[in-house]
N, C-alpha and C. Protein backbone atom coordinates (compact mmCIF):
# COMPACT_ATOMS: atom_id res chain seq x y z
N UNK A 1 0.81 -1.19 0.00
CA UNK A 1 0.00 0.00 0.00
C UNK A 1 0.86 1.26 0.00
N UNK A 2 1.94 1.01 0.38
CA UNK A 2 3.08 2.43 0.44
C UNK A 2 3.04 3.38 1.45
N UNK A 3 2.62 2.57 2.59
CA UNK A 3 2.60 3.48 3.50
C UNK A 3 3.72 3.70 4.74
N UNK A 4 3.79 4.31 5.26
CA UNK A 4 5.23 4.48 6.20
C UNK A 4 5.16 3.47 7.37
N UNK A 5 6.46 2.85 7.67
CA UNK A 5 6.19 2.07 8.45
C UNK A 5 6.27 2.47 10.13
N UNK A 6 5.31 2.16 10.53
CA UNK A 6 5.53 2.43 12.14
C UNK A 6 6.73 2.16 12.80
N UNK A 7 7.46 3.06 13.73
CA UNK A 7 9.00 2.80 14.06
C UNK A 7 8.66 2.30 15.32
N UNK A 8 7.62 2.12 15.67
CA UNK A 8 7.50 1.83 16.97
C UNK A 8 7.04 0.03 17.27
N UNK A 9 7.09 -0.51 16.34
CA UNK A 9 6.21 -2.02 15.88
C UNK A 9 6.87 -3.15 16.87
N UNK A 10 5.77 -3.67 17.28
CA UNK A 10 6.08 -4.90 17.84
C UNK A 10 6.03 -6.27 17.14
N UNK A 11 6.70 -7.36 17.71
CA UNK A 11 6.43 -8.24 16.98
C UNK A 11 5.22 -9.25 17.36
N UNK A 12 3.97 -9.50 16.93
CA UNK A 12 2.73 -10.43 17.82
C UNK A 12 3.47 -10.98 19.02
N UNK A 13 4.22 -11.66 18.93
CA UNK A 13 4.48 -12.29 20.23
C UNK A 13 4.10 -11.29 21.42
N UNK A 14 4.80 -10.60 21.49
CA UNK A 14 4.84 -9.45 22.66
C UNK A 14 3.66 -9.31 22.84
N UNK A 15 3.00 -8.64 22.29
CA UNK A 15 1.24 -8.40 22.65
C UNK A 15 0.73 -9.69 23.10
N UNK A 16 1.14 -10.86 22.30
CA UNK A 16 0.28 -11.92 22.63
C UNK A 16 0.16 -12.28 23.50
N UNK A 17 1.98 -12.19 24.45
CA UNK A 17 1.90 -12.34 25.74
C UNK A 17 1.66 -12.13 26.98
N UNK A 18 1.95 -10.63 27.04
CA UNK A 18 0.81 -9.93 27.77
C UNK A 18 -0.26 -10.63 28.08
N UNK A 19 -1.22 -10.14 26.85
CA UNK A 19 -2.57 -10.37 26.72
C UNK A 19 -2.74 -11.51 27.58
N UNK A 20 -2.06 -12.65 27.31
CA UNK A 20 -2.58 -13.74 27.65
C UNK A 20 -2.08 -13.78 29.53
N UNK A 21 -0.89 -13.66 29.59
CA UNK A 21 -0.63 -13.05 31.13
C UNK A 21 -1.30 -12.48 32.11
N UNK A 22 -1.65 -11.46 31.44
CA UNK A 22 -2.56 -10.31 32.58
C UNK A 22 -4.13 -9.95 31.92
N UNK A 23 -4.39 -10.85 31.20
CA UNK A 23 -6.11 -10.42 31.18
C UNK A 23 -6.26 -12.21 31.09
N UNK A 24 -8.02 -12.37 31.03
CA UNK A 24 -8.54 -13.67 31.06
C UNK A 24 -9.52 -13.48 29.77
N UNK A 25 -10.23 -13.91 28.76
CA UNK A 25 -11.15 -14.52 28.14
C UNK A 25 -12.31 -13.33 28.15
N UNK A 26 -12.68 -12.58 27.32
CA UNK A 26 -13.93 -11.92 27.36
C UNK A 26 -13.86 -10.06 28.58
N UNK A 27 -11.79 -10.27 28.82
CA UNK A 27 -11.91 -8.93 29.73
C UNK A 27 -11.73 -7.71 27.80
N UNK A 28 -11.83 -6.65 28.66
CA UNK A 28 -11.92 -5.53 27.75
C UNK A 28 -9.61 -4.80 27.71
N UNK A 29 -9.46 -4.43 26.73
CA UNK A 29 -8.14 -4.54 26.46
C UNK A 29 -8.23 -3.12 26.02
N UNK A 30 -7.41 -1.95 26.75
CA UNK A 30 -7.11 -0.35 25.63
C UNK A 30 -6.14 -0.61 25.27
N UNK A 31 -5.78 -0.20 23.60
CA UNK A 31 -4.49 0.06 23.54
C UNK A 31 -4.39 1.82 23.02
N UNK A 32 -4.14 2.60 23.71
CA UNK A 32 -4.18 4.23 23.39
C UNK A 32 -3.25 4.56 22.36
N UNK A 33 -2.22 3.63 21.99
CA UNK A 33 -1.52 4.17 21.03
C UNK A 33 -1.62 3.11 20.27
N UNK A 34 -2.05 2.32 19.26
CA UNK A 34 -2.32 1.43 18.47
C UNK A 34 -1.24 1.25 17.55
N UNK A 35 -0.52 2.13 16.97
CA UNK A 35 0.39 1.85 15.34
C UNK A 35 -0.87 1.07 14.32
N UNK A 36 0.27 -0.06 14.71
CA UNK A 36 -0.05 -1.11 13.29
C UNK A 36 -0.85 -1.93 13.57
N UNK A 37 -1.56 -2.09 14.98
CA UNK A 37 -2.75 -2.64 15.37
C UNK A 37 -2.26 -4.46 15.95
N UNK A 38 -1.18 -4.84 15.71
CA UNK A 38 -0.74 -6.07 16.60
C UNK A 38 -1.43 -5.98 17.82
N UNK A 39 -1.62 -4.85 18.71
CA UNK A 39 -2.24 -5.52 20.41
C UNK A 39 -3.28 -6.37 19.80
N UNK A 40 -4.65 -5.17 19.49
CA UNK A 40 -5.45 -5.51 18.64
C UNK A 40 -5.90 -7.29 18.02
N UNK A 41 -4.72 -7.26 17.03
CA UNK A 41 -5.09 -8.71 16.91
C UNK A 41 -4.90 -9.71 17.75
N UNK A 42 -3.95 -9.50 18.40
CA UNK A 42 -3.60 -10.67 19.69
C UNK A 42 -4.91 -10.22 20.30
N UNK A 43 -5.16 -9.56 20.42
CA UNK A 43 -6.35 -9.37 22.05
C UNK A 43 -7.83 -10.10 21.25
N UNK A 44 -7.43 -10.38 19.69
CA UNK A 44 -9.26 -10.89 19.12
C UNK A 44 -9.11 -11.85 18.74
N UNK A 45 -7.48 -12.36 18.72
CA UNK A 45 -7.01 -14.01 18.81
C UNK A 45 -7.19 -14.85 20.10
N UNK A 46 -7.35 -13.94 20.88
CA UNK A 46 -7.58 -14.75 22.30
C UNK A 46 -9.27 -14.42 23.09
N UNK A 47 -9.51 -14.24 22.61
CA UNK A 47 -11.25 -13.75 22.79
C UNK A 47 -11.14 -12.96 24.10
N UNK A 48 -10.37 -11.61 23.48
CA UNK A 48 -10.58 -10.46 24.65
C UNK A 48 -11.40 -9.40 24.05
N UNK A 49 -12.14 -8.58 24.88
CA UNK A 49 -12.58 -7.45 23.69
C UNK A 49 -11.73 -6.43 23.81
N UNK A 50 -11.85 -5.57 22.89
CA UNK A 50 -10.54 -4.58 22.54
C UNK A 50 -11.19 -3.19 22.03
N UNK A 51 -10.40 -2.02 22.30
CA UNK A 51 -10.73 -0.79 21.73
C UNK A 51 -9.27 0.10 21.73
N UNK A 52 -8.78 -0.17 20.46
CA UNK A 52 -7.54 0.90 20.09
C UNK A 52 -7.74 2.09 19.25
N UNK A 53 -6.92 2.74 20.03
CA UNK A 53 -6.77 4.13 19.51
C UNK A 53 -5.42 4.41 18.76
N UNK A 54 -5.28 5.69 17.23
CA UNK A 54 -4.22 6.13 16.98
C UNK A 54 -4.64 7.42 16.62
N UNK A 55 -4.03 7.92 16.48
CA UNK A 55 -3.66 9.43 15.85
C UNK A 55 -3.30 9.20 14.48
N UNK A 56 -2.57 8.50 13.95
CA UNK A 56 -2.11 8.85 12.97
C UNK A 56 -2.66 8.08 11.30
N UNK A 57 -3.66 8.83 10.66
CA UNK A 57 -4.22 7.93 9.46
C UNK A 57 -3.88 7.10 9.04
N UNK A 58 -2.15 7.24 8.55
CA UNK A 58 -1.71 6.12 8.06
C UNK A 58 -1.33 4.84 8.67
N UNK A 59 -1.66 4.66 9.71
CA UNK A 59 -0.97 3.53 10.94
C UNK A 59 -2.85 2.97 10.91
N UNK A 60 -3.58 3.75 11.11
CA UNK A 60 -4.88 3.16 11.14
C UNK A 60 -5.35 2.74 9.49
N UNK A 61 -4.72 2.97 8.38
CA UNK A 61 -5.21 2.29 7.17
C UNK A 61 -4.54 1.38 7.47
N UNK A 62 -2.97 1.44 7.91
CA UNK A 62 -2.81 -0.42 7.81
C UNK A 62 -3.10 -1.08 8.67
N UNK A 63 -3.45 -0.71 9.95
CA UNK A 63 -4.38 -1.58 11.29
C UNK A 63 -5.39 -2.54 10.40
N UNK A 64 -6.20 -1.32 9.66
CA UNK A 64 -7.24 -1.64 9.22
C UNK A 64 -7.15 -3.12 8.33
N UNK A 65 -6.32 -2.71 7.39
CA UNK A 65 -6.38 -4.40 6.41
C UNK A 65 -5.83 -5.46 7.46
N UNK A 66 -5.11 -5.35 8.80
CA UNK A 66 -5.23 -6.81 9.66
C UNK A 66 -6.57 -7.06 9.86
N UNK A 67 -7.59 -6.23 9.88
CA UNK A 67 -8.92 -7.10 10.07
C UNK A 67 -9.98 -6.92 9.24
N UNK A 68 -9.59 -6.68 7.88
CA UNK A 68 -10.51 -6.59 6.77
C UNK A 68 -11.36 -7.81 6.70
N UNK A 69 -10.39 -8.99 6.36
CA UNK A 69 -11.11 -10.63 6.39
C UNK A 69 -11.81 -10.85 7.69
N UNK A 70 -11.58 -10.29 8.73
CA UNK A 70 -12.07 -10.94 10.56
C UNK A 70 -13.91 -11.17 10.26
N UNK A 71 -14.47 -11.58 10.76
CA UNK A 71 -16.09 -11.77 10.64
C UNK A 71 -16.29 -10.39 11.64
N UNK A 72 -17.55 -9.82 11.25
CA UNK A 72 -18.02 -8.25 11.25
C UNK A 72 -17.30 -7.40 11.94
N UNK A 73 -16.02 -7.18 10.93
CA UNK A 73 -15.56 -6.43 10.11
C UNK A 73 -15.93 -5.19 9.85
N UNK A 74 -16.34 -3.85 10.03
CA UNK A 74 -16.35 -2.71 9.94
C UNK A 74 -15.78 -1.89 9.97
N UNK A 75 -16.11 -0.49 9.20
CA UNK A 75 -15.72 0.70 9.72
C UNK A 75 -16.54 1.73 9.25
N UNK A 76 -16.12 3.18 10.24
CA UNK A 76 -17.01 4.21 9.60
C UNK A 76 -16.48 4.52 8.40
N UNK A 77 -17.50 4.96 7.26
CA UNK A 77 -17.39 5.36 6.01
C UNK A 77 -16.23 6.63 5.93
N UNK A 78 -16.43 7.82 7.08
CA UNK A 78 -15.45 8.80 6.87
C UNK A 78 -13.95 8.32 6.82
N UNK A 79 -13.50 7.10 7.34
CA UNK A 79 -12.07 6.75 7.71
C UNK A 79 -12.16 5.74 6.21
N UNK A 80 -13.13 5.07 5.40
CA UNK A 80 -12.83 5.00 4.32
C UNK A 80 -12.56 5.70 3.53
N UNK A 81 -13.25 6.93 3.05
CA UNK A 81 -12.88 7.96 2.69
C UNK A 81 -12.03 9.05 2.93
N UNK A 82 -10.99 9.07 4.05
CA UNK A 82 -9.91 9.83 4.56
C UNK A 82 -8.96 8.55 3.78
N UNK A 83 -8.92 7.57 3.37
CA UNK A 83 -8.23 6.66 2.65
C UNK A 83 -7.83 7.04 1.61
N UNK A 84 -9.14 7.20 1.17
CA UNK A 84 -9.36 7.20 -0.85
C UNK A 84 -8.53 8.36 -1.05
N UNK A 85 -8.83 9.89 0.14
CA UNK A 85 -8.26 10.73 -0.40
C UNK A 85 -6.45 11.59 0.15
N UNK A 86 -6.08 9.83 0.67
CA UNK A 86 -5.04 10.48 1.22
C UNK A 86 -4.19 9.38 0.77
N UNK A 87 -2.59 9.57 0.35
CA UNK A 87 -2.10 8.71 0.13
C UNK A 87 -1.36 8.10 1.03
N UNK A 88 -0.51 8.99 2.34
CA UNK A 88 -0.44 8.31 3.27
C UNK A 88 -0.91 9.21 4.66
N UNK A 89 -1.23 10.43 4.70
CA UNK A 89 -1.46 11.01 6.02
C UNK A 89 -2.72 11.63 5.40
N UNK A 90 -3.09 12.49 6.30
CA UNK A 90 -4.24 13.44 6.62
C UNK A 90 -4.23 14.54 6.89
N UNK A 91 -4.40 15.84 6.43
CA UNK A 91 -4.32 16.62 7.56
C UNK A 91 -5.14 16.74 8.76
N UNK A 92 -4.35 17.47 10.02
CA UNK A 92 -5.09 17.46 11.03
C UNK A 92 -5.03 16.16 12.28
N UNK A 93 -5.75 16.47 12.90
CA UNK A 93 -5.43 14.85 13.47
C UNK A 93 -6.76 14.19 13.99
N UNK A 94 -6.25 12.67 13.51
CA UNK A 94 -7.69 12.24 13.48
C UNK A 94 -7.53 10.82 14.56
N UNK A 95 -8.18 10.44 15.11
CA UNK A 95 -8.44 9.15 16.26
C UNK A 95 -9.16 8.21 15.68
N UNK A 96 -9.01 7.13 15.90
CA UNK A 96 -9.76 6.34 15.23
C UNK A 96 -9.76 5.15 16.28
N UNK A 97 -10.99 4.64 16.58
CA UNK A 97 -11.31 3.83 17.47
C UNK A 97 -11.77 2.49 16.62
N UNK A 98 -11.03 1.25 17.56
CA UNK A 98 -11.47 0.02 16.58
C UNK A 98 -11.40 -1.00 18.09
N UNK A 99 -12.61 -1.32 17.65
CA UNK A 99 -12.93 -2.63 18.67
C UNK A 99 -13.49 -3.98 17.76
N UNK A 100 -13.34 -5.05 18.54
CA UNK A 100 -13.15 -6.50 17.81
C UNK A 100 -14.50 -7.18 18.20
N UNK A 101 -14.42 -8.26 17.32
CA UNK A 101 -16.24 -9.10 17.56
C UNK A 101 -16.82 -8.75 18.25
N UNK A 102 -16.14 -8.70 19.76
CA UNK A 102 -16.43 -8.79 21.11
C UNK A 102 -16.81 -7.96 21.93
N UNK A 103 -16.64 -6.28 20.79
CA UNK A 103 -17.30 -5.47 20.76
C UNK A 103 -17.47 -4.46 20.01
N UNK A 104 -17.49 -4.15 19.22
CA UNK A 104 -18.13 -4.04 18.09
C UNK A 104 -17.06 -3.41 16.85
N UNK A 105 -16.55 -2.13 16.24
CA UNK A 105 -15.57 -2.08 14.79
C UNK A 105 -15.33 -0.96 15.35
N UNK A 106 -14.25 -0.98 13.92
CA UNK A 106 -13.38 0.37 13.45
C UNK A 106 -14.24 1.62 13.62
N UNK A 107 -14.21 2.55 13.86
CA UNK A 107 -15.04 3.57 14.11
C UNK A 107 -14.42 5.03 14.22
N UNK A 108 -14.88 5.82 14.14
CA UNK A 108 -14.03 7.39 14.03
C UNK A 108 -13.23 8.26 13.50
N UNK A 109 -13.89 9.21 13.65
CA UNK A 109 -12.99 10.29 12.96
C UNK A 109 -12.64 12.07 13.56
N UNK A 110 -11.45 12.11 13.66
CA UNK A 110 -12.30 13.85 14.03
C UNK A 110 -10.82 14.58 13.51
N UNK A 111 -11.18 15.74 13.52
CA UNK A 111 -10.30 16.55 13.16
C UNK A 111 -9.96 17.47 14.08
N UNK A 112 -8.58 17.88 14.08
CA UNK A 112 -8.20 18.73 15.01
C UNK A 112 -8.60 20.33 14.43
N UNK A 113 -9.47 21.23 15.26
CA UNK A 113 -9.75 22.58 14.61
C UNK A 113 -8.82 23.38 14.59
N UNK A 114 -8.20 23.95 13.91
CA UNK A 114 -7.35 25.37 13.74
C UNK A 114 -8.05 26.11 14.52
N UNK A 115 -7.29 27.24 15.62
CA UNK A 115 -7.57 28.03 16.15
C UNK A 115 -8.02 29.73 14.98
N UNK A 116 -8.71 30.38 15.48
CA UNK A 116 -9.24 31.25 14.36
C UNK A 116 -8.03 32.04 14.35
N UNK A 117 -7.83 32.51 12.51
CA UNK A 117 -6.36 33.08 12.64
C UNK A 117 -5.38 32.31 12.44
N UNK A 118 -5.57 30.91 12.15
CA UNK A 118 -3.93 30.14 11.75
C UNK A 118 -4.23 29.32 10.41
């Protein structure tokens, strides 16, 4: 897809282990800084529910294709369309919330407002 790679990336293991360490089956999982969305999948490989957050568009388009195939699968239409029209960032800054089977999808968008005058 050509998008920049997160410098911050883990490899599954790490998340996986955690996850499986310090939560049990059906607990709820934040990850506030998401990247490339690895917690994420470890936490919907082990039937935890999950809700990650990023800032940064391009780290949430490629979150996104780890769970394109997953069964219901979603997202909001605006973060499809902040896709189509961005090749790898956005302006502004946008959050994007994604939770797994266990509770419910990809979701959000917002923009950071310019103060009046900039």
């Amino acid at each position: 897809m050509g998008l920049t790679q997160h410098g911050a990336g883990w490899p599954f293991a790490v998340p996986d282990f955690f996850i499986k360490f310090l939560t049990e089956p059906g607990d709820l999982v934040a990850d506030i800084f998401s990247g490339r969305g690895m917690a994420g999948r470890a936490v919907e490989e082990n039937q935890r529910r999950w809700i990650c957050i990023e800032s940064a568009l391009q780290y949430v388009r490629g979150a996104a294709e780890l769970f394109r195939s997953f069964q219901g699968y979603c997202i909001n239409p605006a973060l499809e369309e902040a896709f189509k029209s961005s090749h790898t960032s956005y302006p502004g800054r946008q959050t994007a919330a994604r939770r797994g089977k266990h509770g419910g999808c990809l979701r959000g968008l917002h923009r950071r407002r310019e103060a009046p005058g900039t």
